[in-house]
PDB file of N, CA and C in Angstrom:
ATOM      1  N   UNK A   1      79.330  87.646 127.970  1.00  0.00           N
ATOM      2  CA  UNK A   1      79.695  86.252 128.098  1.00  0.00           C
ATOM      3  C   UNK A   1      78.600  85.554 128.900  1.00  0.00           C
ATOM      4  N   UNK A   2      78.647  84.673 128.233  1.00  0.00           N
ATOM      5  CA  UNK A   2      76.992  83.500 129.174  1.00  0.00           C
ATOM      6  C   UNK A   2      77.749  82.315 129.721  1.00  0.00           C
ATOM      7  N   UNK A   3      76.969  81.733 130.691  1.00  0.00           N
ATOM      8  CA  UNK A   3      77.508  80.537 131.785  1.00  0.00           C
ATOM      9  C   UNK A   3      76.420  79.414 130.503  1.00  0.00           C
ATOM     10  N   UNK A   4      77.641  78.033 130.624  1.00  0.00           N
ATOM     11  CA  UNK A   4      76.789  76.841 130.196  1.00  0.00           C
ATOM     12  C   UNK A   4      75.298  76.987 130.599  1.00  0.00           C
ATOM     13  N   UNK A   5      75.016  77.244 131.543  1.00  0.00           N
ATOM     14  CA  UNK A   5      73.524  76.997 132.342  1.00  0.00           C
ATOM     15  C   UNK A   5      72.237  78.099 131.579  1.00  0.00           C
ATOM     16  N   UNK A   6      73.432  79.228 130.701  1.00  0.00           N
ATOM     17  CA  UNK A   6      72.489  80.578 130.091  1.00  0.00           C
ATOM     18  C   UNK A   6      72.155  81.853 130.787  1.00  0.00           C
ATOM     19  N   UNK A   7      72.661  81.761 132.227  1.00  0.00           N
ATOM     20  CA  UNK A   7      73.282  82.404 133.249  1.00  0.00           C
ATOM     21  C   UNK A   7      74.187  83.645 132.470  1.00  0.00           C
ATOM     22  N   UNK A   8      74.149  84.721 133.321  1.00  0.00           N
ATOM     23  CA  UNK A   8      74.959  86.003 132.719  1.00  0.00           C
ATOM     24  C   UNK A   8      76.130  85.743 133.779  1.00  0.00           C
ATOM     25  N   UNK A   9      77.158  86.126 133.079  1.00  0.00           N
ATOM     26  CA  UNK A   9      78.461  86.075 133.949  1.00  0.00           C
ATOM     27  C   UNK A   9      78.782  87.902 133.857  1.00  0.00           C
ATOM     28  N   UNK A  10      79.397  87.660 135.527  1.00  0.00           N
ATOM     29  CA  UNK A  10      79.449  88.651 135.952  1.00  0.00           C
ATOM     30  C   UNK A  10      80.895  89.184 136.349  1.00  0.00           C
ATOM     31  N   UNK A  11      81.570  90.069 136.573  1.00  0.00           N
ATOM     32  CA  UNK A  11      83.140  90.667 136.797  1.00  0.00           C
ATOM     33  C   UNK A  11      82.941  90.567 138.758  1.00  0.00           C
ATOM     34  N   UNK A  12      83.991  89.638 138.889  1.00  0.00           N
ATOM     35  CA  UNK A  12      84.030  90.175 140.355  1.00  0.00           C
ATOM     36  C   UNK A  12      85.207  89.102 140.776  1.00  0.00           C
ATOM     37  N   UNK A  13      85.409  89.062 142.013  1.00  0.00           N
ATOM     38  CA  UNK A  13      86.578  88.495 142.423  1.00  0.00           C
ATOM     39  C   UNK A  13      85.866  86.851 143.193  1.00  0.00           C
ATOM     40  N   UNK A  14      86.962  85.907 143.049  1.00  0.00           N
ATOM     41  CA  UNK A  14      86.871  84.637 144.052  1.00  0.00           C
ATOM     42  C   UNK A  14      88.464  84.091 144.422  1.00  0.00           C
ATOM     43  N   UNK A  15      88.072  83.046 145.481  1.00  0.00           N
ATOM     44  CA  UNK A  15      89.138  82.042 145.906  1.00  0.00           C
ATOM     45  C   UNK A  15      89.636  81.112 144.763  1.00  0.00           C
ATOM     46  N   UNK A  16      91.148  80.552 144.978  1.00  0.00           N
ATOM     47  CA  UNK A  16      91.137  79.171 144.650  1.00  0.00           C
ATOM     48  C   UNK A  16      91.897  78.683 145.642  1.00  0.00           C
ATOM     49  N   UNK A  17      91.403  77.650 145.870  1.00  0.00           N
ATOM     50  CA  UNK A  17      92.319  76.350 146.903  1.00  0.00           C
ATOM     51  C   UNK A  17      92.232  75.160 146.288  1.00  0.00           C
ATOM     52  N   UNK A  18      93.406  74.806 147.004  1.00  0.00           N
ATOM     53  CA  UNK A  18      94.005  73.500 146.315  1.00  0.00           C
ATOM     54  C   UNK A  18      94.721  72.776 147.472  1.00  0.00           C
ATOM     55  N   UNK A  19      94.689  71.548 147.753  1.00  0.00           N
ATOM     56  CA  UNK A  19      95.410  70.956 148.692  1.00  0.00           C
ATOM     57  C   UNK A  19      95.913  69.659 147.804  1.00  0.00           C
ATOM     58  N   UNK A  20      97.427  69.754 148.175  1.00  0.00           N
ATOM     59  CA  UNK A  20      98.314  68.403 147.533  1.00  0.00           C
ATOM     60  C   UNK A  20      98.918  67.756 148.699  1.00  0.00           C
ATOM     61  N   UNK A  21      99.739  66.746 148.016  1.00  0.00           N
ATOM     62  CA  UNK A  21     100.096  65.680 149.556  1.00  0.00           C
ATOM     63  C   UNK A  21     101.372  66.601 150.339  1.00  0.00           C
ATOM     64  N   UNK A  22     101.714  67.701 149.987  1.00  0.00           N
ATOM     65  CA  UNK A  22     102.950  68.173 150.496  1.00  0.00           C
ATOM     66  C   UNK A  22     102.174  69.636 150.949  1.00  0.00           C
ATOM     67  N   UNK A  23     101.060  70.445 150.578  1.00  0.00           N
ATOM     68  CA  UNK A  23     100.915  71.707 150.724  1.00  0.00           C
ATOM     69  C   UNK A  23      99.447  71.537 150.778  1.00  0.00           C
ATOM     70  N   UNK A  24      98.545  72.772 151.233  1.00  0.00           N
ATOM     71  CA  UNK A  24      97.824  73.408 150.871  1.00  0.00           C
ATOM     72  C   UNK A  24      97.454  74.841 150.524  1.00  0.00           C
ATOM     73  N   UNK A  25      97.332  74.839 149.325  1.00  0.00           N
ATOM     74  CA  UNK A  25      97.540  76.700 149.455  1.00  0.00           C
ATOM     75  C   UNK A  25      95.877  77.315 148.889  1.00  0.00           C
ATOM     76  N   UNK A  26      95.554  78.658 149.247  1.00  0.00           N
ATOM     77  CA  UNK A  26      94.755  79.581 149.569  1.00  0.00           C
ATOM     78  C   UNK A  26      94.965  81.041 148.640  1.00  0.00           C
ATOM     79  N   UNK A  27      94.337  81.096 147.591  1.00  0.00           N
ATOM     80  CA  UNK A  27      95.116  82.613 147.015  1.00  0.00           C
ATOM     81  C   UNK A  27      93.257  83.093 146.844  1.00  0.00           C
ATOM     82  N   UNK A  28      93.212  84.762 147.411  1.00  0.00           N
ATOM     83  CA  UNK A  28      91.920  85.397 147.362  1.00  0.00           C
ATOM     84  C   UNK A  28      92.105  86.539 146.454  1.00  0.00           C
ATOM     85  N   UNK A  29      90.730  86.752 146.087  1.00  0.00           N
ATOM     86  CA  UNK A  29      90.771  88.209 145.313  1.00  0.00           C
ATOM     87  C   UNK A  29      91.832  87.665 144.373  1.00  0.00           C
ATOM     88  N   UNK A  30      90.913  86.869 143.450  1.00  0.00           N
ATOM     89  CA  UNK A  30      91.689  86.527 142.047  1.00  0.00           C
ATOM     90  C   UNK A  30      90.369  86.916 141.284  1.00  0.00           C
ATOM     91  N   UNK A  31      90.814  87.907 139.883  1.00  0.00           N
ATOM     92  CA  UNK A  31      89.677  88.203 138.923  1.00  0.00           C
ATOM     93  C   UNK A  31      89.057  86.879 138.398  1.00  0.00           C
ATOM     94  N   UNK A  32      87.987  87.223 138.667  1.00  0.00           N
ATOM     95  CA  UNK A  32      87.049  86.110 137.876  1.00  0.00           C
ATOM     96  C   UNK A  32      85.533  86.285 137.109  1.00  0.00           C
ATOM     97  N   UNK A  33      84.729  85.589 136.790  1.00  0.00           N
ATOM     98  CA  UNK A  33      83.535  85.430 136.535  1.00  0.00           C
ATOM     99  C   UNK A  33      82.337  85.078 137.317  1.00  0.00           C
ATOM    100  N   UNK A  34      81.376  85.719 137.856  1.00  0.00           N
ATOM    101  CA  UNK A  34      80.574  84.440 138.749  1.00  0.00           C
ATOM    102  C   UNK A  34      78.872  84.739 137.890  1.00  0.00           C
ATOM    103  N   UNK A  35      78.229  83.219 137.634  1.00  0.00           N
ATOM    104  CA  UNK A  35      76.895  83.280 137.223  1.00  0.00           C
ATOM    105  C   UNK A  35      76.176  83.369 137.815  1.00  0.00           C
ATOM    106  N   UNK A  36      75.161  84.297 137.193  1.00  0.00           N
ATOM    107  CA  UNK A  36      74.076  84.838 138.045  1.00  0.00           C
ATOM    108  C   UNK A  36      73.270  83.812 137.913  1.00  0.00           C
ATOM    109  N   UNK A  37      72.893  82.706 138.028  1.00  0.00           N
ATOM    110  CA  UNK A  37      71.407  82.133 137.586  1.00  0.00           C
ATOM    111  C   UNK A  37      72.535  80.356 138.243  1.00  0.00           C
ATOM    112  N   UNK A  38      73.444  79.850 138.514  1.00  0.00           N
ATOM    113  CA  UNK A  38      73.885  79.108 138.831  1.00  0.00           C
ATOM    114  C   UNK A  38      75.250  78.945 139.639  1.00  0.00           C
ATOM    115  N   UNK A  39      75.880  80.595 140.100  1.00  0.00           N
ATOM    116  CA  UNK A  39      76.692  80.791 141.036  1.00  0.00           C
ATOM    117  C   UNK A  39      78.052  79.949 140.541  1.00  0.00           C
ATOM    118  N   UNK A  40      78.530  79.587 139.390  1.00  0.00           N
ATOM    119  CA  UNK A  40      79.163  79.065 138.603  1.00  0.00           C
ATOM    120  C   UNK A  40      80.073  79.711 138.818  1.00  0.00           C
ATOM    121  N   UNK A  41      81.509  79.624 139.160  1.00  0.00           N
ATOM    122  CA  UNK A  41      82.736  80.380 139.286  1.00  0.00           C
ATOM    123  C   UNK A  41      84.090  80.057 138.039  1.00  0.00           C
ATOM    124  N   UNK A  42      84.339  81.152 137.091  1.00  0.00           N
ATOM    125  CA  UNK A  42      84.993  80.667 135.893  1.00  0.00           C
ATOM    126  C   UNK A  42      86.364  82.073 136.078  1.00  0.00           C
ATOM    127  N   UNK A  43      87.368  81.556 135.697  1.00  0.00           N
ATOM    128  CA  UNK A  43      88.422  82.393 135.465  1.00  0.00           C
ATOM    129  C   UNK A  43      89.078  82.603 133.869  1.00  0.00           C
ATOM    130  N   UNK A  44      89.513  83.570 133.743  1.00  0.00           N
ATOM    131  CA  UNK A  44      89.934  83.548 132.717  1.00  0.00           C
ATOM    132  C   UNK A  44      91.381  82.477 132.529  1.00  0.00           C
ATOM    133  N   UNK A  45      91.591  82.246 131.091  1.00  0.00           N
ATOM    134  CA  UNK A  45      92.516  81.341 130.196  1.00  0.00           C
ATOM    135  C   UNK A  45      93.863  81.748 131.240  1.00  0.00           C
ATOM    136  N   UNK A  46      94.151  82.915 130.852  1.00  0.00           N
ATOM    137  CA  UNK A  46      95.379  83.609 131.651  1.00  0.00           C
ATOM    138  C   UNK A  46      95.842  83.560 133.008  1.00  0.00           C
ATOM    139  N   UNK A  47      94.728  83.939 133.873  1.00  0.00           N
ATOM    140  CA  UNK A  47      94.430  83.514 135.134  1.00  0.00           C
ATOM    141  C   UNK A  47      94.587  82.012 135.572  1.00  0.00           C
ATOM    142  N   UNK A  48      94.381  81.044 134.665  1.00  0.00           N
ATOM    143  CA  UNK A  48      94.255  79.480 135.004  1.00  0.00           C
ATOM    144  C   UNK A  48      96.132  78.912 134.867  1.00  0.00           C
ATOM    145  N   UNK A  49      96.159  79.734 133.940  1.00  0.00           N
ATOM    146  CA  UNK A  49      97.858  79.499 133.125  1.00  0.00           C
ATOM    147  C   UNK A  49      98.850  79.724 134.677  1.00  0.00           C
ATOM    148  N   UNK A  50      98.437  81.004 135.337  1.00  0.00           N
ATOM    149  CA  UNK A  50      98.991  81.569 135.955  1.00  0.00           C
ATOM    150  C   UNK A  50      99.326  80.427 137.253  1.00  0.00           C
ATOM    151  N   UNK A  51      97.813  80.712 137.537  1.00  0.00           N
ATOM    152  CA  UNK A  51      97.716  79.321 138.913  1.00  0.00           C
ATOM    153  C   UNK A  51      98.486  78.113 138.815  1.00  0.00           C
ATOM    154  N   UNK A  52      98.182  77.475 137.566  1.00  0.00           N
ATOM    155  CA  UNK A  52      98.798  76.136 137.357  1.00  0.00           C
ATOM    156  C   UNK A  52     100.101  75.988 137.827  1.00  0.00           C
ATOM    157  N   UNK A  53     100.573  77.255 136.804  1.00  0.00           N
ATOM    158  CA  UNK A  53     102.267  77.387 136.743  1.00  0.00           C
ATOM    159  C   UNK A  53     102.750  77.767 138.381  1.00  0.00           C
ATOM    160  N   UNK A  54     102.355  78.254 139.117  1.00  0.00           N
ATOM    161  CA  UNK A  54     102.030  78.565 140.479  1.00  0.00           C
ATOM    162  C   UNK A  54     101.805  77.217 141.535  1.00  0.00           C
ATOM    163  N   UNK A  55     101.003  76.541 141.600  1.00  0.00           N
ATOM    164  CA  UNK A  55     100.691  75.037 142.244  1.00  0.00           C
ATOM    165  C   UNK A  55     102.214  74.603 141.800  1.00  0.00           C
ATOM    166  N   UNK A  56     102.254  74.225 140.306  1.00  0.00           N
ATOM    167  CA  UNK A  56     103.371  73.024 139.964  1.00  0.00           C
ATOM    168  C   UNK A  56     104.673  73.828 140.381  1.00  0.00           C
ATOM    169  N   UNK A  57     105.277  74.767 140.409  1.00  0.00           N
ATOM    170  CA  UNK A  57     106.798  74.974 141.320  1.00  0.00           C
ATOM    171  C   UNK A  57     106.319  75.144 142.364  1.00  0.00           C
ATOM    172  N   UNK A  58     105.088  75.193 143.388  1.00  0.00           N
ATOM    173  CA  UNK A  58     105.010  75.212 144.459  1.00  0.00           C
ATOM    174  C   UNK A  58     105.139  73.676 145.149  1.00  0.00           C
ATOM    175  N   UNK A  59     104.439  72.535 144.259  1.00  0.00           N
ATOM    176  CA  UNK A  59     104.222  71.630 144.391  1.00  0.00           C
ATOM    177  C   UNK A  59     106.199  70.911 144.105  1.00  0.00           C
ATOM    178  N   UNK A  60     106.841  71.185 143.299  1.00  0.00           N
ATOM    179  CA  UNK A  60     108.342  70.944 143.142  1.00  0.00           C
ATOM    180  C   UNK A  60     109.045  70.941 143.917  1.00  0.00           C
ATOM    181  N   UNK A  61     109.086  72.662 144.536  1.00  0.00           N
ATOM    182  CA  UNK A  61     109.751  73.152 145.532  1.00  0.00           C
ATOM    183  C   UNK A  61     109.180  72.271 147.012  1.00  0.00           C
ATOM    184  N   UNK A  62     108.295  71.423 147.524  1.00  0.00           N
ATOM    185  CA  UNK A  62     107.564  71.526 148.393  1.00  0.00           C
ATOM    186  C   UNK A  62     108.204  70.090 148.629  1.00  0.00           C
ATOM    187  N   UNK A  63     107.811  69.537 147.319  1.00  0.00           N
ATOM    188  CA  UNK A  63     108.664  67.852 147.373  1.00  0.00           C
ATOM    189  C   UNK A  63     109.785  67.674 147.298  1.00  0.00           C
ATOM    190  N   UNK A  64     110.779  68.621 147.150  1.00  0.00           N
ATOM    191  CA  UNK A  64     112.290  68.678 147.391  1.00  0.00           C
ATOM    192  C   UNK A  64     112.568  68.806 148.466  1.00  0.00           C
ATOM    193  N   UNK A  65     111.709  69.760 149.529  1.00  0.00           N
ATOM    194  CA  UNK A  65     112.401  69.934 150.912  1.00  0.00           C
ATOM    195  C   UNK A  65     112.043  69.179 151.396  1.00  0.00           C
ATOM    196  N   UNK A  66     110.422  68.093 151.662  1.00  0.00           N
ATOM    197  CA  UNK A  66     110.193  67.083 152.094  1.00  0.00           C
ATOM    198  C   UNK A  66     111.201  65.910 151.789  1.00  0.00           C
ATOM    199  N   UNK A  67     112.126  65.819 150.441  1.00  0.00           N
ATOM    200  CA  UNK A  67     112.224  64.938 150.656  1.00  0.00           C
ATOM    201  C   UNK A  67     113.863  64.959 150.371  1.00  0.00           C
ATOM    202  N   UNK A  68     114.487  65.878 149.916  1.00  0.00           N
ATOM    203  CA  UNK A  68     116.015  66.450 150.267  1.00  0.00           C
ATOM    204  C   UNK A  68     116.206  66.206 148.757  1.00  0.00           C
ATOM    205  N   UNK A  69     115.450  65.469 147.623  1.00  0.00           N
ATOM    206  CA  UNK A  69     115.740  64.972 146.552  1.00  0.00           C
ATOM    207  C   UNK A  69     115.666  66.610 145.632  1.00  0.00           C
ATOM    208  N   UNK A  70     116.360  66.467 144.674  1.00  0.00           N
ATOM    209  CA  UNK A  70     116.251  67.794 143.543  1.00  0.00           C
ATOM    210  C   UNK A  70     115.402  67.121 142.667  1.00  0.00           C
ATOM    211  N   UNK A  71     115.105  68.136 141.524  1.00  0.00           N
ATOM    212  CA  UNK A  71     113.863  67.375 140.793  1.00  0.00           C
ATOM    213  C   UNK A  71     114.802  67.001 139.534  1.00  0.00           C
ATOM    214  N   UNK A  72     114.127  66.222 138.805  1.00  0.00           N
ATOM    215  CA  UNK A  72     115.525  65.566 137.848  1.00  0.00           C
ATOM    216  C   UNK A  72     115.141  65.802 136.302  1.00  0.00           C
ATOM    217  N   UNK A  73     113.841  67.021 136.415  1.00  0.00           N
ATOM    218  CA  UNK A  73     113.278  67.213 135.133  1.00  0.00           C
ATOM    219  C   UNK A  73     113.966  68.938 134.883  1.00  0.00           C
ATOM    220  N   UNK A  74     114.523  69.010 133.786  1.00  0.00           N
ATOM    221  CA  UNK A  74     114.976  70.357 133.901  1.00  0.00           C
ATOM    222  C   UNK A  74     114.124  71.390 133.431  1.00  0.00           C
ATOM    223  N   UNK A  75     112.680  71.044 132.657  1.00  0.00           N
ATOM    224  CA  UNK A  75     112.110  71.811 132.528  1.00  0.00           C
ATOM    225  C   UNK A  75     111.301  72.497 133.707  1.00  0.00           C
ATOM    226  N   UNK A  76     111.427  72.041 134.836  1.00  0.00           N
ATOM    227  CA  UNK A  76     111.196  72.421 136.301  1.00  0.00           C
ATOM    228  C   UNK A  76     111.234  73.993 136.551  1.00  0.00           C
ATOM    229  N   UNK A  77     113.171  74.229 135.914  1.00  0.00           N
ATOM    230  CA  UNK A  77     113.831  75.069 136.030  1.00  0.00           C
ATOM    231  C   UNK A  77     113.674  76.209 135.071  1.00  0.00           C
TER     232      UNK A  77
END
Protein backbone atom coordinates (compact mmCIF):
# COMPACT_ATOMS: atom_id res chain seq x y z
CA UNK A 1 0.00 0.00 0.00
CA UNK A 2 1.44 3.61 -0.98
CA UNK A 3 0.71 7.05 0.88
CA UNK A 4 -0.88 9.91 -1.59
CA UNK A 5 2.68 11.52 -1.33
CA UNK A 6 4.23 7.82 -3.01
CA UNK A 7 5.54 7.19 0.43
CA UNK A 8 5.51 3.34 1.54
CA UNK A 9 3.11 2.74 4.32
CA UNK A 10 4.15 0.95 7.03
CA UNK A 11 2.29 -1.56 9.97
CA UNK A 12 2.67 -0.04 13.32
CA UNK A 13 0.62 1.49 15.97
CA UNK A 14 -0.68 5.42 16.70
CA UNK A 15 -2.97 7.75 18.84
CA UNK A 16 -6.32 9.22 18.17
CA UNK A 17 -7.67 12.22 20.07
CA UNK A 18 -10.50 14.02 19.81
CA UNK A 19 -11.87 16.75 21.99
CA UNK A 20 -15.78 17.72 21.90
CA UNK A 21 -17.67 20.37 23.93
CA UNK A 22 -18.60 17.72 26.64
CA UNK A 23 -15.32 15.28 26.56
CA UNK A 24 -11.99 14.73 25.52
CA UNK A 25 -10.87 11.38 24.86
CA UNK A 26 -7.29 9.69 24.19
CA UNK A 27 -7.23 5.95 22.83
CA UNK A 28 -3.28 4.56 22.13
CA UNK A 29 -1.88 1.64 20.41
CA UNK A 30 -4.57 1.61 17.75
CA UNK A 31 -3.36 -0.47 14.46
CA UNK A 32 -2.48 1.73 11.86
CA UNK A 33 -0.38 2.83 8.86
CA UNK A 34 2.45 5.39 9.08
CA UNK A 35 4.41 6.89 5.75
CA UNK A 36 7.71 6.64 5.38
CA UNK A 37 8.57 9.61 3.13
CA UNK A 38 5.69 12.03 4.78
CA UNK A 39 4.93 10.58 8.36
CA UNK A 40 1.25 10.46 7.16
CA UNK A 41 -0.87 8.54 9.76
CA UNK A 42 -3.87 6.35 8.05
CA UNK A 43 -6.11 3.68 9.72
CA UNK A 44 -7.87 1.19 8.37
CA UNK A 45 -11.88 1.43 7.04
CA UNK A 46 -12.73 -0.84 10.15
CA UNK A 47 -10.69 0.84 12.61
CA UNK A 48 -12.33 4.39 11.59
CA UNK A 49 -15.99 2.62 11.76
CA UNK A 50 -14.98 1.55 15.14
CA UNK A 51 -13.80 5.02 16.56
CA UNK A 52 -16.63 6.92 15.12
CA UNK A 53 -19.18 4.58 16.55
CA UNK A 54 -17.09 5.04 19.84
CA UNK A 55 -16.85 9.19 19.96
CA UNK A 56 -20.77 9.33 18.92
CA UNK A 57 -22.25 7.14 22.15
CA UNK A 58 -19.51 8.64 23.98
CA UNK A 59 -20.43 11.99 22.80
CA UNK A 60 -24.57 10.93 23.62
CA UNK A 61 -23.90 9.49 26.79
CA UNK A 62 -21.73 12.64 27.81
CA UNK A 63 -24.60 15.17 26.72
CA UNK A 64 -27.22 13.40 28.69
CA UNK A 65 -25.46 13.61 31.98
CA UNK A 66 -24.43 17.20 31.31
CA UNK A 67 -27.56 17.95 30.65
CA UNK A 68 -30.18 15.38 32.49
CA UNK A 69 -31.96 15.35 28.90
CA UNK A 70 -32.29 11.58 27.18
CA UNK A 71 -31.52 11.59 23.60
CA UNK A 72 -34.76 11.58 21.55
CA UNK A 73 -33.21 9.75 18.48
CA UNK A 74 -33.72 6.03 18.92
CA UNK A 75 -31.24 5.05 16.65
CA UNK A 76 -28.83 6.21 19.53
CA UNK A 77 -29.96 3.02 21.13
Amino acid sequence: MDCDCGGALLDGKSSYRVSRKYFSLIIDDIPAYKCTRCDKVLFDEDTVDKIQKLVNRIERDMKEIVTGKMSTNLYDY
